[in-house]
Protein backbone atom coordinates (compact mmCIF):
# COMPACT_ATOMS: atom_id res chain seq x y z
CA UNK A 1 0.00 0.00 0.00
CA UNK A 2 1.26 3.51 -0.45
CA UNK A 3 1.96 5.07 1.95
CA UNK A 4 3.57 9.03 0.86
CA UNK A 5 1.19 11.30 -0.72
CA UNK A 6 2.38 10.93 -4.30
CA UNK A 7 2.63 7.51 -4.06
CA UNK A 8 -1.31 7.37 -3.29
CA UNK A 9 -1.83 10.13 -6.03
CA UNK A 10 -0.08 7.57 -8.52
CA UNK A 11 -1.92 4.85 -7.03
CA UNK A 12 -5.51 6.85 -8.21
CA UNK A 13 -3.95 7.82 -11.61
CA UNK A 14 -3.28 4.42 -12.30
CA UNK A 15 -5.98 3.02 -11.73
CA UNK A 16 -7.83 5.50 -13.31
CA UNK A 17 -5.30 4.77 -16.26
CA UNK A 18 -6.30 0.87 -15.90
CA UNK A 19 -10.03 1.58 -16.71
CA UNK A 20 -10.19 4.17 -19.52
CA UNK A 21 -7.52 1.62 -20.94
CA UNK A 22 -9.83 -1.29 -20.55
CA UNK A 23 -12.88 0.75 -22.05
CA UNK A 24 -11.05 1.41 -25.16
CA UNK A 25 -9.72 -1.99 -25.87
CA UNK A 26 -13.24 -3.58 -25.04
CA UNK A 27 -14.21 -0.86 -28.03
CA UNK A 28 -12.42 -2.13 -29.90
CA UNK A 29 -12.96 -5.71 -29.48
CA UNK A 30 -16.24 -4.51 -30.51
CA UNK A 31 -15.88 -3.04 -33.33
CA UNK A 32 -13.58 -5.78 -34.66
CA UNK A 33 -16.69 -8.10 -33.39
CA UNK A 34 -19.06 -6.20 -35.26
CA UNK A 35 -16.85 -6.47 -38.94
CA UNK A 36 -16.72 -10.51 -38.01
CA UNK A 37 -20.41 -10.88 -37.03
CA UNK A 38 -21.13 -9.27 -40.78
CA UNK A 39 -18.67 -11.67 -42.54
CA UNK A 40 -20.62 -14.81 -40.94
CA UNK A 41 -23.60 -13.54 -41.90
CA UNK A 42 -22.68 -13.15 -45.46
CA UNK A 43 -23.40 -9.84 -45.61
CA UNK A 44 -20.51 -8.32 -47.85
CA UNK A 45 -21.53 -4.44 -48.10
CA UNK A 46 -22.24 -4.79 -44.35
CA UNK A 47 -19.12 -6.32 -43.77
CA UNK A 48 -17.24 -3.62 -45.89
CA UNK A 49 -19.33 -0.62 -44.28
CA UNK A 50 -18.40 -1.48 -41.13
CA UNK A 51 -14.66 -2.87 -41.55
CA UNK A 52 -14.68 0.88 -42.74
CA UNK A 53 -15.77 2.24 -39.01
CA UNK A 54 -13.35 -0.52 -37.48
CA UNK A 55 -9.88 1.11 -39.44
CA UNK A 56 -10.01 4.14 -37.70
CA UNK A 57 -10.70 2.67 -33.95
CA UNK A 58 -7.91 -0.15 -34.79
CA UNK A 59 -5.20 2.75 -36.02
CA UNK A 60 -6.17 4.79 -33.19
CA UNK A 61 -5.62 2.54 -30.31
CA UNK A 62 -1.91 1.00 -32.03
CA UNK A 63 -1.10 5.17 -32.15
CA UNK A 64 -2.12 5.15 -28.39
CA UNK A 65 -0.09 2.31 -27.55
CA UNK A 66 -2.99 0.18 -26.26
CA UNK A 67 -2.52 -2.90 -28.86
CA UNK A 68 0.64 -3.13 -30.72
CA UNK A 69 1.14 -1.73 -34.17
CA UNK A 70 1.66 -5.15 -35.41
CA UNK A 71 -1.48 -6.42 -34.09
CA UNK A 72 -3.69 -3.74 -35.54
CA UNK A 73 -1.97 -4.53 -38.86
CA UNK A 74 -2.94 -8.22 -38.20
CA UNK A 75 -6.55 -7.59 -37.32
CA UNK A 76 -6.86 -5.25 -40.57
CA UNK A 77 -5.16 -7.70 -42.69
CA UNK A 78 -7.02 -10.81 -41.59
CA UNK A 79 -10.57 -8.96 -41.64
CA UNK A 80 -9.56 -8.04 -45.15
CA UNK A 81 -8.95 -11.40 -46.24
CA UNK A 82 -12.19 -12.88 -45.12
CA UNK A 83 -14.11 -10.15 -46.83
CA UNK A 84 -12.15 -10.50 -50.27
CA UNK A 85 -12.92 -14.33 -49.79
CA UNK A 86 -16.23 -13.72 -49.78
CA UNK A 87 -16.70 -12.75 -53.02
CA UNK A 88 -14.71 -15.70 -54.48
């Protein structure tokens, strides 16, 4: 436990860090959720419309630092791959 003042201060910040850090990757598990949900469902122009809104969230969180920047280029890559298979 801390026990100086700006060790307890530290101690709030991060775990105030901790949560807004584990709201944005749960957004983005959603969003990434949302593109996979459409590509089961066979729904290509849903699937491309919302890979679309799933880009941005998946740049912005490997800028942040959240998920590495080789992971986000993984998820984009693979998502893209299932929806160009699904017009073959």
């Amino acid at each position: 436990m801390a026990n100086t003042v700006q060790a307890k201060k530290r101690a709030r910040q991060a775990e105030a860090h901790r949560q807004h850090n584990a709201s944005m990757k749960s957004m983005l598990r959603t969003y990434v959720k949302r593109v996979v949900k459409a590509i089961e469902s066979g729904d290509r122009a849903k699937a491309e419309s919302e890979y679309q809104t799933a880009v941005p969230v998946i740049d912005r969180m490997a800028r942040k630092g959240l998920i590495h920047t080789n992971k986000a280029a993984r998820h984009k890559s693979r998502l893209t791959h299932h929806i160009r298979e699904m017009a073959a």
